[in-house]
PDB file of N, CA and C in Angstrom:
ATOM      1  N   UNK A   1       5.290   6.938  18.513  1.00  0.00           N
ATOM      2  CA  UNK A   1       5.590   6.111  17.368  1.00  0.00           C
ATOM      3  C   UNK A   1       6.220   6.984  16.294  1.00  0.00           C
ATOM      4  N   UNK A   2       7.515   6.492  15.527  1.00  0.00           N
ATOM      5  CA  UNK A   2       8.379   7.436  14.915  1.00  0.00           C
ATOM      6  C   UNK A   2       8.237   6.620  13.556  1.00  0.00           C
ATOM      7  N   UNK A   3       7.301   7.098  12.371  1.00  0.00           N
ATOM      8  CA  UNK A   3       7.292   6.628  11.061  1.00  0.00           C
ATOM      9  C   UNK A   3       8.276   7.091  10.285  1.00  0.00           C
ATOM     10  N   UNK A   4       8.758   6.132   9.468  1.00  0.00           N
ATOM     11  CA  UNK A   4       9.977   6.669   9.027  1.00  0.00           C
ATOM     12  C   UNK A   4       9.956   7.029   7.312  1.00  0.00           C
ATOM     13  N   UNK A   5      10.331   7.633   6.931  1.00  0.00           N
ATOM     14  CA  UNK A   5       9.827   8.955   5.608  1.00  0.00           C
ATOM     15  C   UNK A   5       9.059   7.806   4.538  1.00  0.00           C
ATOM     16  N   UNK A   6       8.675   8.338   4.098  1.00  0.00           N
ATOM     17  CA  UNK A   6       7.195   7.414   3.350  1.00  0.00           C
ATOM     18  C   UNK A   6       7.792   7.677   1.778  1.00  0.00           C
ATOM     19  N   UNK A   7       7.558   6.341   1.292  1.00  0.00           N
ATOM     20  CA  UNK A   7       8.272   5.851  -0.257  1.00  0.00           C
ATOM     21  C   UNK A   7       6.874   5.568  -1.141  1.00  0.00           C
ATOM     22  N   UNK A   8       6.940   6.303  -2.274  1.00  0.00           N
ATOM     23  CA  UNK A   8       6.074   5.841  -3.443  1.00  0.00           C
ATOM     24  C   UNK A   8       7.002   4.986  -4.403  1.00  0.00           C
ATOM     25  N   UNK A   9       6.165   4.549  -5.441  1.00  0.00           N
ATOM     26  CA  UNK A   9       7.002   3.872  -6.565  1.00  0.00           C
ATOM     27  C   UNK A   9       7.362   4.769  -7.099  1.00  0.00           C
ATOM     28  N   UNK A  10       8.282   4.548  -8.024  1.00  0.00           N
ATOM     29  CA  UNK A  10       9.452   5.759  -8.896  1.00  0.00           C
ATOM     30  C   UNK A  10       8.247   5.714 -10.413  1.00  0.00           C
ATOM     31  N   UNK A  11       7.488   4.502 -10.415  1.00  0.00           N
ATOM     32  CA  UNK A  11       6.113   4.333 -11.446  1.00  0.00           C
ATOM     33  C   UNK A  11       5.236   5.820 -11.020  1.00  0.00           C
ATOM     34  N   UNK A  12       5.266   6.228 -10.080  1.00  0.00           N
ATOM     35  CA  UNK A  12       3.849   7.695  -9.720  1.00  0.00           C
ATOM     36  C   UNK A  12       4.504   8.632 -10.585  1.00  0.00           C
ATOM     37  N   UNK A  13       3.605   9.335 -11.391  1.00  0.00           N
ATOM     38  CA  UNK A  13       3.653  10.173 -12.887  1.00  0.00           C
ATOM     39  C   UNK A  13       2.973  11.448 -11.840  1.00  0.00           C
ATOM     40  N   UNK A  14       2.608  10.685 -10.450  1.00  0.00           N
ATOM     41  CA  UNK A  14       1.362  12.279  -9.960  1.00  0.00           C
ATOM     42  C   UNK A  14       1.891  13.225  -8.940  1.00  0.00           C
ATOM     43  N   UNK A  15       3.187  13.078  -8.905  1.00  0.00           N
ATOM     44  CA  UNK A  15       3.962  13.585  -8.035  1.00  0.00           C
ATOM     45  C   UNK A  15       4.125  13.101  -6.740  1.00  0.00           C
ATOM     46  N   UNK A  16       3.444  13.691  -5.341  1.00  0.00           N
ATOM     47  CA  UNK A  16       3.595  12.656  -4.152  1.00  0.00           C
ATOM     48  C   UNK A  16       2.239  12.091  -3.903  1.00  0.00           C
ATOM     49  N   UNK A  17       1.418  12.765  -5.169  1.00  0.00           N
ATOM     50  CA  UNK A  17      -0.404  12.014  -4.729  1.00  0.00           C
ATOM     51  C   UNK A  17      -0.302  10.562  -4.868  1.00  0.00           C
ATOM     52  N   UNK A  18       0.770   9.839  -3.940  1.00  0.00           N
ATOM     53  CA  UNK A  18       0.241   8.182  -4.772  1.00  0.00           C
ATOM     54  C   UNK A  18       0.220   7.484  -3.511  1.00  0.00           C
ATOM     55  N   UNK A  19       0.435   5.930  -3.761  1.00  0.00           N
ATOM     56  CA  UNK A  19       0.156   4.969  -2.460  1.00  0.00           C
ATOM     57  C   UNK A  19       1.303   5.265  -2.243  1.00  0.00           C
ATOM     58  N   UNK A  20       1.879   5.616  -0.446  1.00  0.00           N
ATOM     59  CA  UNK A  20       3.327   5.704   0.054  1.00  0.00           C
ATOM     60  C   UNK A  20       2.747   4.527   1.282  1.00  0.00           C
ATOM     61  N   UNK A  21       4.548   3.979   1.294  1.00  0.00           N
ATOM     62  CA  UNK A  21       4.403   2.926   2.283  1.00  0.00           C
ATOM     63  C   UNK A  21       5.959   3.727   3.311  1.00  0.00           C
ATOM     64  N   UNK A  22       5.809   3.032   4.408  1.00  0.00           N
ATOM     65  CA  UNK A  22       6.541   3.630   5.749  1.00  0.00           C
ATOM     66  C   UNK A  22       6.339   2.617   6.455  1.00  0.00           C
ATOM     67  N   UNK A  23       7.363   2.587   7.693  1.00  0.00           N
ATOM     68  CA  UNK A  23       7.237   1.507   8.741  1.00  0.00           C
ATOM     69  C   UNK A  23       7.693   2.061  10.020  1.00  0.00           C
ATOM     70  N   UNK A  24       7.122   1.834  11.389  1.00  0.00           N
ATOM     71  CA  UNK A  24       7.720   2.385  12.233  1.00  0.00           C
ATOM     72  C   UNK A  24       8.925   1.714  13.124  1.00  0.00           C
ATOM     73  N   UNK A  25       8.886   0.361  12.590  1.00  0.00           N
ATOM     74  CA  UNK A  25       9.679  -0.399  13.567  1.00  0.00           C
ATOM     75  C   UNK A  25       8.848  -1.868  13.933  1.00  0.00           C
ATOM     76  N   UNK A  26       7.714  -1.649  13.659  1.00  0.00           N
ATOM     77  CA  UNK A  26       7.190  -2.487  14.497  1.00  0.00           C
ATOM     78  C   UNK A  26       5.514  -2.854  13.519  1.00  0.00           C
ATOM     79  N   UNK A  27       5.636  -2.385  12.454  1.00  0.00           N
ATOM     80  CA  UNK A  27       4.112  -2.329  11.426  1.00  0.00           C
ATOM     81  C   UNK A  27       4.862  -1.697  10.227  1.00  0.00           C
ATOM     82  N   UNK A  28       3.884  -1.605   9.208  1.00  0.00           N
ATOM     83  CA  UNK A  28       4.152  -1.016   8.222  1.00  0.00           C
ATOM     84  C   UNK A  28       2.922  -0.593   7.972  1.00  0.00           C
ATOM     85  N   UNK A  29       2.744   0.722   7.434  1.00  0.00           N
ATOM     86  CA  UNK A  29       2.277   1.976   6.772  1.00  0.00           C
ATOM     87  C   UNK A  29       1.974   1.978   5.431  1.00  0.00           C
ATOM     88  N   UNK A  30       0.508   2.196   5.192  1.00  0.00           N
ATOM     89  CA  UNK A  30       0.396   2.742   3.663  1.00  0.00           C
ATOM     90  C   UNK A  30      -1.057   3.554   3.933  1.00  0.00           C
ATOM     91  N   UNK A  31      -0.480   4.507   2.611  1.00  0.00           N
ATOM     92  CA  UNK A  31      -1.832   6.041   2.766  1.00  0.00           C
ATOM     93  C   UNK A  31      -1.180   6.469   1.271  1.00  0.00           C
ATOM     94  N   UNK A  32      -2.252   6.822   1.148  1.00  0.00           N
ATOM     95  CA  UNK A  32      -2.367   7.370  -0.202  1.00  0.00           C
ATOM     96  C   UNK A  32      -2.348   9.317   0.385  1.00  0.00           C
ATOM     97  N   UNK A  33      -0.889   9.599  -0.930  1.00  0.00           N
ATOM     98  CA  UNK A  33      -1.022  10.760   0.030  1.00  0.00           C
ATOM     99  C   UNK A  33      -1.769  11.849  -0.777  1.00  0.00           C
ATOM    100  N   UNK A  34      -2.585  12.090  -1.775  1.00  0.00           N
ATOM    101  CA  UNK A  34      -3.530  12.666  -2.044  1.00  0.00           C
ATOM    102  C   UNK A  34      -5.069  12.811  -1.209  1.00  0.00           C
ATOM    103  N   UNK A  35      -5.088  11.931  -0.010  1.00  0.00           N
ATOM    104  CA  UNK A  35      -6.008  11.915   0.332  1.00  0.00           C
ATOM    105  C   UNK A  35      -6.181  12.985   1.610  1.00  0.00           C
ATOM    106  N   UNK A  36      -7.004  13.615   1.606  1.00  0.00           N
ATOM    107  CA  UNK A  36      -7.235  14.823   2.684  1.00  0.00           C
ATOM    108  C   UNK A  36      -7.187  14.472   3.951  1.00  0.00           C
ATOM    109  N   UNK A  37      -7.847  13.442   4.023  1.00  0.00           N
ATOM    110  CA  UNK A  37      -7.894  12.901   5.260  1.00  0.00           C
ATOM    111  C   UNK A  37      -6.867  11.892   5.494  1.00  0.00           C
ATOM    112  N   UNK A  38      -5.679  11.672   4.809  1.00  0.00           N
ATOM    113  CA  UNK A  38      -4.683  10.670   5.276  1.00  0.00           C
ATOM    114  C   UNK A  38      -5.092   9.704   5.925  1.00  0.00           C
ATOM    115  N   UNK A  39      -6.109   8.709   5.889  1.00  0.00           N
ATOM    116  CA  UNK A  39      -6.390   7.538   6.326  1.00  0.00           C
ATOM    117  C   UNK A  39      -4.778   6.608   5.982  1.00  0.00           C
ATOM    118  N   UNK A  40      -4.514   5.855   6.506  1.00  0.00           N
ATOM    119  CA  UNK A  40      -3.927   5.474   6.875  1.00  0.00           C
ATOM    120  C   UNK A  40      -3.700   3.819   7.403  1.00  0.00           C
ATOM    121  N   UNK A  41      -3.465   2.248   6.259  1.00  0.00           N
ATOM    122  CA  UNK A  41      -3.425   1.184   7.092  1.00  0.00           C
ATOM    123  C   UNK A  41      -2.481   0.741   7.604  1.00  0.00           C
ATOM    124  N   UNK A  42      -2.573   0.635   8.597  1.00  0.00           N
ATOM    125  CA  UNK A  42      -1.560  -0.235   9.380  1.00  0.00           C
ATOM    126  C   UNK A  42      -1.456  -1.840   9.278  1.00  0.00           C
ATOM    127  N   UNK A  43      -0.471  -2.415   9.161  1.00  0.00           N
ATOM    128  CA  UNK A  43      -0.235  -4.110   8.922  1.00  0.00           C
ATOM    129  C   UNK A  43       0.888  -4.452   9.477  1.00  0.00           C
ATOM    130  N   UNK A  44       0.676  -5.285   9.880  1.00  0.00           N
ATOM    131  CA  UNK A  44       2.221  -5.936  10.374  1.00  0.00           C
ATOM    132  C   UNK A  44       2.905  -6.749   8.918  1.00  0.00           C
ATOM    133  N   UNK A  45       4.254  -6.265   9.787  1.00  0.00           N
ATOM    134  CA  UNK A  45       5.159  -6.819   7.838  1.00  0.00           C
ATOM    135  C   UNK A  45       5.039  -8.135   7.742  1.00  0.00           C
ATOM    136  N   UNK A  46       4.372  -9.179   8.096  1.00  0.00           N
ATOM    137  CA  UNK A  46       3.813 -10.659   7.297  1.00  0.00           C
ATOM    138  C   UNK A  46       2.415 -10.119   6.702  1.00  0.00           C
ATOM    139  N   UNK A  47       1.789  -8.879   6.904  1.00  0.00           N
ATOM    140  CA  UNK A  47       0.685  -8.631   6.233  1.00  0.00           C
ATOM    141  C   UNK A  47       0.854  -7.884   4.924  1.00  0.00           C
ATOM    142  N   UNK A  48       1.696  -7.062   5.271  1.00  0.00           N
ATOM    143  CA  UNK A  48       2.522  -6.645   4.138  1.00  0.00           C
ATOM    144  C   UNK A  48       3.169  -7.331   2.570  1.00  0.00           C
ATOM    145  N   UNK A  49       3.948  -8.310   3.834  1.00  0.00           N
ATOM    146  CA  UNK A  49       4.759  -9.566   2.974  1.00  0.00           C
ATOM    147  C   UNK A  49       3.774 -10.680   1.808  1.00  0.00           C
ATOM    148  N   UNK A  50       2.502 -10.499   2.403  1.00  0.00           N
ATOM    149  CA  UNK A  50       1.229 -11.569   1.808  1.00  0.00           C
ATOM    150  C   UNK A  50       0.940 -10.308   1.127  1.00  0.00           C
ATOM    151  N   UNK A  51       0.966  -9.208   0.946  1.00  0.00           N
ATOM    152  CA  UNK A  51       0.174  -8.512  -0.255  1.00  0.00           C
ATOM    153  C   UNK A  51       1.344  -8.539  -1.329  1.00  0.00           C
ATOM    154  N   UNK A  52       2.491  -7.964  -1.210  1.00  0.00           N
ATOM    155  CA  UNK A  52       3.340  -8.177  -2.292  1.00  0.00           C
ATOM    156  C   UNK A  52       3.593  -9.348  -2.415  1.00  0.00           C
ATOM    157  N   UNK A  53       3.242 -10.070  -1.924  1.00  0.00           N
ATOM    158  CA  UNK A  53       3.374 -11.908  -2.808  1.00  0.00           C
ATOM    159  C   UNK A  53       2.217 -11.701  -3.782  1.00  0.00           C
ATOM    160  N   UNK A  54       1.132 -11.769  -3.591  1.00  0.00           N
ATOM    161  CA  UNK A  54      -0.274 -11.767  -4.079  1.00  0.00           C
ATOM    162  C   UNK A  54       0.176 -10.653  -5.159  1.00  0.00           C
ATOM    163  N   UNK A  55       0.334  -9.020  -5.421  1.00  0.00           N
ATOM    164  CA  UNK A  55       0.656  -8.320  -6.293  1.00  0.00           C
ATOM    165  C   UNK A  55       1.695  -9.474  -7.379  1.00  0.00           C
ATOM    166  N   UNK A  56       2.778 -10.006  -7.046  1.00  0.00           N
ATOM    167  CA  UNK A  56       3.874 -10.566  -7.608  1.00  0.00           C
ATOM    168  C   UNK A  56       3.749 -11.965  -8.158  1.00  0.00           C
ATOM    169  N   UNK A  57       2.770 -12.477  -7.632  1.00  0.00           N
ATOM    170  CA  UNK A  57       2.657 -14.120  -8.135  1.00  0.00           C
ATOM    171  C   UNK A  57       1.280 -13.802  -8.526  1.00  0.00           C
ATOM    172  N   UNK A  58       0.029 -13.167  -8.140  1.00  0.00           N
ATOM    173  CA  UNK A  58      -1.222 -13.319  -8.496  1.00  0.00           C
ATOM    174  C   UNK A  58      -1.933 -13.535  -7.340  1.00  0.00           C
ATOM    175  N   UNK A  59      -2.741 -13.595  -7.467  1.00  0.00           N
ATOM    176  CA  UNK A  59      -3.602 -14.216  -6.310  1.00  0.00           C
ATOM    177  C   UNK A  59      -4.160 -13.075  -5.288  1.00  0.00           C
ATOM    178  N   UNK A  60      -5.014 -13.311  -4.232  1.00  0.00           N
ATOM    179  CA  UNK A  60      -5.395 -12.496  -3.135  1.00  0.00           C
ATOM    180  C   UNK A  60      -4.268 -12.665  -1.933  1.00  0.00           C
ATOM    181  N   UNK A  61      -4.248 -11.735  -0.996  1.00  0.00           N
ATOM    182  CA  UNK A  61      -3.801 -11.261   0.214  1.00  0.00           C
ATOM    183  C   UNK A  61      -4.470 -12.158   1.205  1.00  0.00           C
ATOM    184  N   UNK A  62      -3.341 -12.289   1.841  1.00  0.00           N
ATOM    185  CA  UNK A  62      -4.289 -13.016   3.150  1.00  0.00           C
ATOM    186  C   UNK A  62      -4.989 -12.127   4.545  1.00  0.00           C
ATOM    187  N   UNK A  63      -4.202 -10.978   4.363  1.00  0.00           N
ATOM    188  CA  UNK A  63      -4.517  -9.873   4.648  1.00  0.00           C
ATOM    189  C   UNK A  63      -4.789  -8.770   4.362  1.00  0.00           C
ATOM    190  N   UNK A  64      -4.188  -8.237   3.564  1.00  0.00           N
ATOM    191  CA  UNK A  64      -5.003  -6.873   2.725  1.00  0.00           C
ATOM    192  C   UNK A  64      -5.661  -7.628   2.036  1.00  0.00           C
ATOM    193  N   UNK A  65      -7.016  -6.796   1.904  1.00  0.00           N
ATOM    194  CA  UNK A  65      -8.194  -6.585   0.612  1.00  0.00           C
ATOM    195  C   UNK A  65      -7.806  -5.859  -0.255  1.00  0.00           C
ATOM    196  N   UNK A  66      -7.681  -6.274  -1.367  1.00  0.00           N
ATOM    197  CA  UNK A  66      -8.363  -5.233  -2.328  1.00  0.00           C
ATOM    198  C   UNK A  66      -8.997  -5.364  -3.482  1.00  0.00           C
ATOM    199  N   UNK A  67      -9.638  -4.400  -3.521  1.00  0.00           N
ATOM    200  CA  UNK A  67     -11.284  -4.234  -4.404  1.00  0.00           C
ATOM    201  C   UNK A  67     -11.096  -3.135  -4.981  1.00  0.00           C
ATOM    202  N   UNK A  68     -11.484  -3.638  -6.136  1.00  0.00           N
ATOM    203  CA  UNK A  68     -12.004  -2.492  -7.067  1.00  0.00           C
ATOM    204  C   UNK A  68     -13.430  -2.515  -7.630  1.00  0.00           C
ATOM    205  N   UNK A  69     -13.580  -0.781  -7.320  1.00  0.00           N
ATOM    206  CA  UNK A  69     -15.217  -0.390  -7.705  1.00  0.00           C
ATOM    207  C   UNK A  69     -15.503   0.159  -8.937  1.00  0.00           C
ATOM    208  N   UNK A  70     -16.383  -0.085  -9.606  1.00  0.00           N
ATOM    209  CA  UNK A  70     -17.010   0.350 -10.792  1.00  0.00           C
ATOM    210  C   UNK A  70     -16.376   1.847 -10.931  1.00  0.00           C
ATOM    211  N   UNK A  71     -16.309   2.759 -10.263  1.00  0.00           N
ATOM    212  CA  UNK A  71     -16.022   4.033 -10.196  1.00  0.00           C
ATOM    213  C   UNK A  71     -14.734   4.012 -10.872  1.00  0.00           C
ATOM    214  N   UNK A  72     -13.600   3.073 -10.665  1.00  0.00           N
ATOM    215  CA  UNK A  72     -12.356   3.465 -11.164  1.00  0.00           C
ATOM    216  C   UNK A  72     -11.392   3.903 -10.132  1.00  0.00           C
ATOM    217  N   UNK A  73     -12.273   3.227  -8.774  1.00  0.00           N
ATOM    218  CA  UNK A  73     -11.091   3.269  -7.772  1.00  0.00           C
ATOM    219  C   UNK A  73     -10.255   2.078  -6.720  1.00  0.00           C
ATOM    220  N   UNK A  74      -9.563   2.001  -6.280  1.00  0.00           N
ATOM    221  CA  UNK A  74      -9.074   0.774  -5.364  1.00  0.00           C
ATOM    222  C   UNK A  74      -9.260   1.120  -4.167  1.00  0.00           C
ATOM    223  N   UNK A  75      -9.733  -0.276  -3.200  1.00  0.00           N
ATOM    224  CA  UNK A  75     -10.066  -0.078  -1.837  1.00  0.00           C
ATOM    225  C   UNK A  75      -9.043  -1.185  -1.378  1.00  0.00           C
ATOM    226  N   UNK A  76      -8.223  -0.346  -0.407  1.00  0.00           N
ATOM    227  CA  UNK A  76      -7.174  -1.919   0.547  1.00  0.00           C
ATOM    228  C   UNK A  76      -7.774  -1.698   2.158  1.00  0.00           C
ATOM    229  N   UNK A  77      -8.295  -2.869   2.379  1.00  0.00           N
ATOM    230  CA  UNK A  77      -8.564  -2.566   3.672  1.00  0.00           C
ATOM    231  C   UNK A  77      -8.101  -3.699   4.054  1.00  0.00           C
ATOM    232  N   UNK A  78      -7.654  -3.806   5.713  1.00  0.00           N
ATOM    233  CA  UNK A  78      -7.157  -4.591   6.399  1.00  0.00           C
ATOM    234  C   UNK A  78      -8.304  -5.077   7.591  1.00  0.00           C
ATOM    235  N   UNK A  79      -8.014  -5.731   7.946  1.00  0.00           N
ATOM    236  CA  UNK A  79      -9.085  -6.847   9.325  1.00  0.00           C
ATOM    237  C   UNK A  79      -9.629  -5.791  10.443  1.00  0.00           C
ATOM    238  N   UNK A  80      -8.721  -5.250  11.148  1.00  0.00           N
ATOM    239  CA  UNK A  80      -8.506  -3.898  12.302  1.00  0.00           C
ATOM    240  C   UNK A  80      -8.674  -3.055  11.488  1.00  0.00           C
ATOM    241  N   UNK A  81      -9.207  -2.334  10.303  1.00  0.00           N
ATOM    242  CA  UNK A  81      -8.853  -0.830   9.549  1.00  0.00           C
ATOM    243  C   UNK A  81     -10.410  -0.285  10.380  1.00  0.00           C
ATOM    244  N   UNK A  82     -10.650   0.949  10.220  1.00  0.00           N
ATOM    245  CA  UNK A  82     -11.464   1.440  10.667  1.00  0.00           C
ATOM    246  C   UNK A  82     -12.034   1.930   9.514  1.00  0.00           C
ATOM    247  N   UNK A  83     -10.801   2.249   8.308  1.00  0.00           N
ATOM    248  CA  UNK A  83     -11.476   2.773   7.072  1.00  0.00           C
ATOM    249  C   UNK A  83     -10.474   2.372   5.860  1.00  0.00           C
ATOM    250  N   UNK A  84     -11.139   2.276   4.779  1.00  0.00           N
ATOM    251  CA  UNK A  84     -10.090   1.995   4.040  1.00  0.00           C
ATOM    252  C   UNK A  84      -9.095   2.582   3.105  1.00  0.00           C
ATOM    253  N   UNK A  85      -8.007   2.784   2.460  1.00  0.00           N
ATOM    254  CA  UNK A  85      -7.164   2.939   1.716  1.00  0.00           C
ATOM    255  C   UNK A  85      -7.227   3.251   0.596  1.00  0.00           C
ATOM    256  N   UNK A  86      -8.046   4.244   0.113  1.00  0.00           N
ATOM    257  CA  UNK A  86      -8.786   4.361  -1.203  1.00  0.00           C
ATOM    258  C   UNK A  86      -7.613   5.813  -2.087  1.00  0.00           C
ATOM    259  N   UNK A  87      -7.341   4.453  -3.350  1.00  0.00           N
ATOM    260  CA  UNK A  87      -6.534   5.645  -4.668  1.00  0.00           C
ATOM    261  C   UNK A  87      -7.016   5.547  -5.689  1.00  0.00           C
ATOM    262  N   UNK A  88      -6.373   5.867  -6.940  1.00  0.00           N
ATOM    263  CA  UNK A  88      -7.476   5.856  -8.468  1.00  0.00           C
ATOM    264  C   UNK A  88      -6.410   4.025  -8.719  1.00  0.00           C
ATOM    265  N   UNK A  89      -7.284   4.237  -9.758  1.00  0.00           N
ATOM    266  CA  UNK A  89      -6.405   2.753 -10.579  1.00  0.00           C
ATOM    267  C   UNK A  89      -5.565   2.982 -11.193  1.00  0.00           C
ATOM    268  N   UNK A  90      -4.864   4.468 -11.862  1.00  0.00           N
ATOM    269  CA  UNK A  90      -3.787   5.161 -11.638  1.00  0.00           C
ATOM    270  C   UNK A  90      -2.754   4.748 -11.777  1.00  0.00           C
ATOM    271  N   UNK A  91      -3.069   4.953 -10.091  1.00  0.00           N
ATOM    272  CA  UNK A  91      -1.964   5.128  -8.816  1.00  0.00           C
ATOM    273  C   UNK A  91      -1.897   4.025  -8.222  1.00  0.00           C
ATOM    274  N   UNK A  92      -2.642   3.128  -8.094  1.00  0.00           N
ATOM    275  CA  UNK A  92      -2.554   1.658  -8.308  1.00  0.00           C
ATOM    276  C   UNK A  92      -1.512   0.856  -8.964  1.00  0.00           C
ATOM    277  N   UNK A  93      -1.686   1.113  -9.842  1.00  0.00           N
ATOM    278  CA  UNK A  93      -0.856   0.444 -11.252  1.00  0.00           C
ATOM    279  C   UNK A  93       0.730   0.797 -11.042  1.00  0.00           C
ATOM    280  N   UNK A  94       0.647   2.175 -10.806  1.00  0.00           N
ATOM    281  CA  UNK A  94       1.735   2.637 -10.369  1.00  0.00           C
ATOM    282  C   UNK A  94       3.153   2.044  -9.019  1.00  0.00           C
ATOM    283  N   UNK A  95       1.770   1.721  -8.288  1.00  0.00           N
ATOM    284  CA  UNK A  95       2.326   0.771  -7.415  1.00  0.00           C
ATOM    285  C   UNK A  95       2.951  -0.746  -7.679  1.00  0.00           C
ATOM    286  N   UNK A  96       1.806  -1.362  -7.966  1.00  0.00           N
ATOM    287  CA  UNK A  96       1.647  -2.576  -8.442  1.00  0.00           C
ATOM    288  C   UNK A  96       3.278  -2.782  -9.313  1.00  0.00           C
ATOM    289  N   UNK A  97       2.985  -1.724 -10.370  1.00  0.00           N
ATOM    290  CA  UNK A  97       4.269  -1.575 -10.927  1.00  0.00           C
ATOM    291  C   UNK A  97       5.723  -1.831  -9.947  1.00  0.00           C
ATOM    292  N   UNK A  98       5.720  -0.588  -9.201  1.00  0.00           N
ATOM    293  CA  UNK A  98       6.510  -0.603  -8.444  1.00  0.00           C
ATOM    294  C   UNK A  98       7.191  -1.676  -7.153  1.00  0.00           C
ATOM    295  N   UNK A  99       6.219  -2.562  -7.055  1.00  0.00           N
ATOM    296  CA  UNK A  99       6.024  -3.908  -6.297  1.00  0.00           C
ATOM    297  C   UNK A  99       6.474  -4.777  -6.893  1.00  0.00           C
ATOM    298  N   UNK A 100       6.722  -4.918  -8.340  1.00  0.00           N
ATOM    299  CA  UNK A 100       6.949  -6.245  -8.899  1.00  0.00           C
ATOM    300  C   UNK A 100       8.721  -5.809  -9.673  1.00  0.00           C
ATOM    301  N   UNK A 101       8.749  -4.733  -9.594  1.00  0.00           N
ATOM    302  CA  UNK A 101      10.293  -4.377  -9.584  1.00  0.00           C
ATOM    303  C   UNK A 101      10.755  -4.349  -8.273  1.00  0.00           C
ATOM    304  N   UNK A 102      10.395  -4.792  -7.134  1.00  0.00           N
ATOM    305  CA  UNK A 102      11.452  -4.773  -5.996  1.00  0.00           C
ATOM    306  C   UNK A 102      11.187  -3.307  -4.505  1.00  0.00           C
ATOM    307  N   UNK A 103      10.484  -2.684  -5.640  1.00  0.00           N
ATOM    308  CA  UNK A 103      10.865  -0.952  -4.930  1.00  0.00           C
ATOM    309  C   UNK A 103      10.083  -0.840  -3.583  1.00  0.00           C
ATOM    310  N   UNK A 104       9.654  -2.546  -2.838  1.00  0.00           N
ATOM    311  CA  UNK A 104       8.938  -2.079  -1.558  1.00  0.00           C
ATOM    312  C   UNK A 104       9.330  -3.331  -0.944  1.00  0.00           C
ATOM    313  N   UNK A 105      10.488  -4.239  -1.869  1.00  0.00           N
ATOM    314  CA  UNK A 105      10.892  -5.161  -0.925  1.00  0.00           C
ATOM    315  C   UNK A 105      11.554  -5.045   0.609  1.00  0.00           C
ATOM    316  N   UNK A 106      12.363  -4.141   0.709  1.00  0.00           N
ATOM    317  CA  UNK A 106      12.951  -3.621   1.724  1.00  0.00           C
ATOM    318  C   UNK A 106      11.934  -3.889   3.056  1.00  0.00           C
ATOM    319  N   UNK A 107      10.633  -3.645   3.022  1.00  0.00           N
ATOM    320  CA  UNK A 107       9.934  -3.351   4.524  1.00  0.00           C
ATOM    321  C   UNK A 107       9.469  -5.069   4.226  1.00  0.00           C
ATOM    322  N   UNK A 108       9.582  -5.899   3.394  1.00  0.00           N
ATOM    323  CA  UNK A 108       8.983  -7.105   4.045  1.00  0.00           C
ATOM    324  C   UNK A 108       9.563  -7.594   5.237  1.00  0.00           C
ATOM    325  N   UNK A 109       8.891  -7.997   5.991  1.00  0.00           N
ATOM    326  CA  UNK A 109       9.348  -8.956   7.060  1.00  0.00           C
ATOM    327  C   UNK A 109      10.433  -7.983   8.379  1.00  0.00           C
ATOM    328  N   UNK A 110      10.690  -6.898   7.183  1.00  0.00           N
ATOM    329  CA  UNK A 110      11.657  -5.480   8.530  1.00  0.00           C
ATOM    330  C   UNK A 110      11.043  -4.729   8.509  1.00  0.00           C
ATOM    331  N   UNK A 111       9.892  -4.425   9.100  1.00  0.00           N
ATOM    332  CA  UNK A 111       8.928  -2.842   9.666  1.00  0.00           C
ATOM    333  C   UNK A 111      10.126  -2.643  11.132  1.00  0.00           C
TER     334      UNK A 111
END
């Protein structure tokens, strides 16, 4: 499986520590790349496509989760994840940001 170079929002102030998304062809990719352990969810791009609707209109995902914990962090987990997707609220925002300007339209619906 050949992932193809991994995009943050042009919103990350933290250099490459933020949520990056990637697709191989056939799914789409997101990992927070501050994380040591690069966990890593996988979604197919209608799962994808239902989270940036939900970021962009409001609302929940029909597939990604996400939660936020008292701590000050975000959890995206998916149905199949084994673990979840955990960044600050940050780097979140950063995204979020970056989602509602366009900057991750590209992989909807084309992983």
């Amino acid at each position: 499986m050949q992932i193809n170079p991994w995009q943050k929002s042009s919103y990350c102030a933290a250099g490459e520590a933020c949520l990056n998304v990637s697709s191989d062809g056939s799914a789409v990719h997101l990992t927070e790349s501050g994380d040591p352990d690069r966990v890593t969810l996988r979604t197919t791009p209608e799962g994808f496509d239902g989270l940036l609707d939900a970021i962009k209109n409001g609302g929940e995902s029909p597939h990604i989760s996400v939660s936020h914990t008292p701590d000050g962090l975000v959890r995206l987990t998916a149905p199949d994840a084994d673990r979840p997707v955990v960044t600050t609220l940050s780097k979140w925002d950063a995204f979020v940001l970056g989602v509602r300007a366009g900057e991750f339209d590209h992989f909807r619906r084309a992983a």
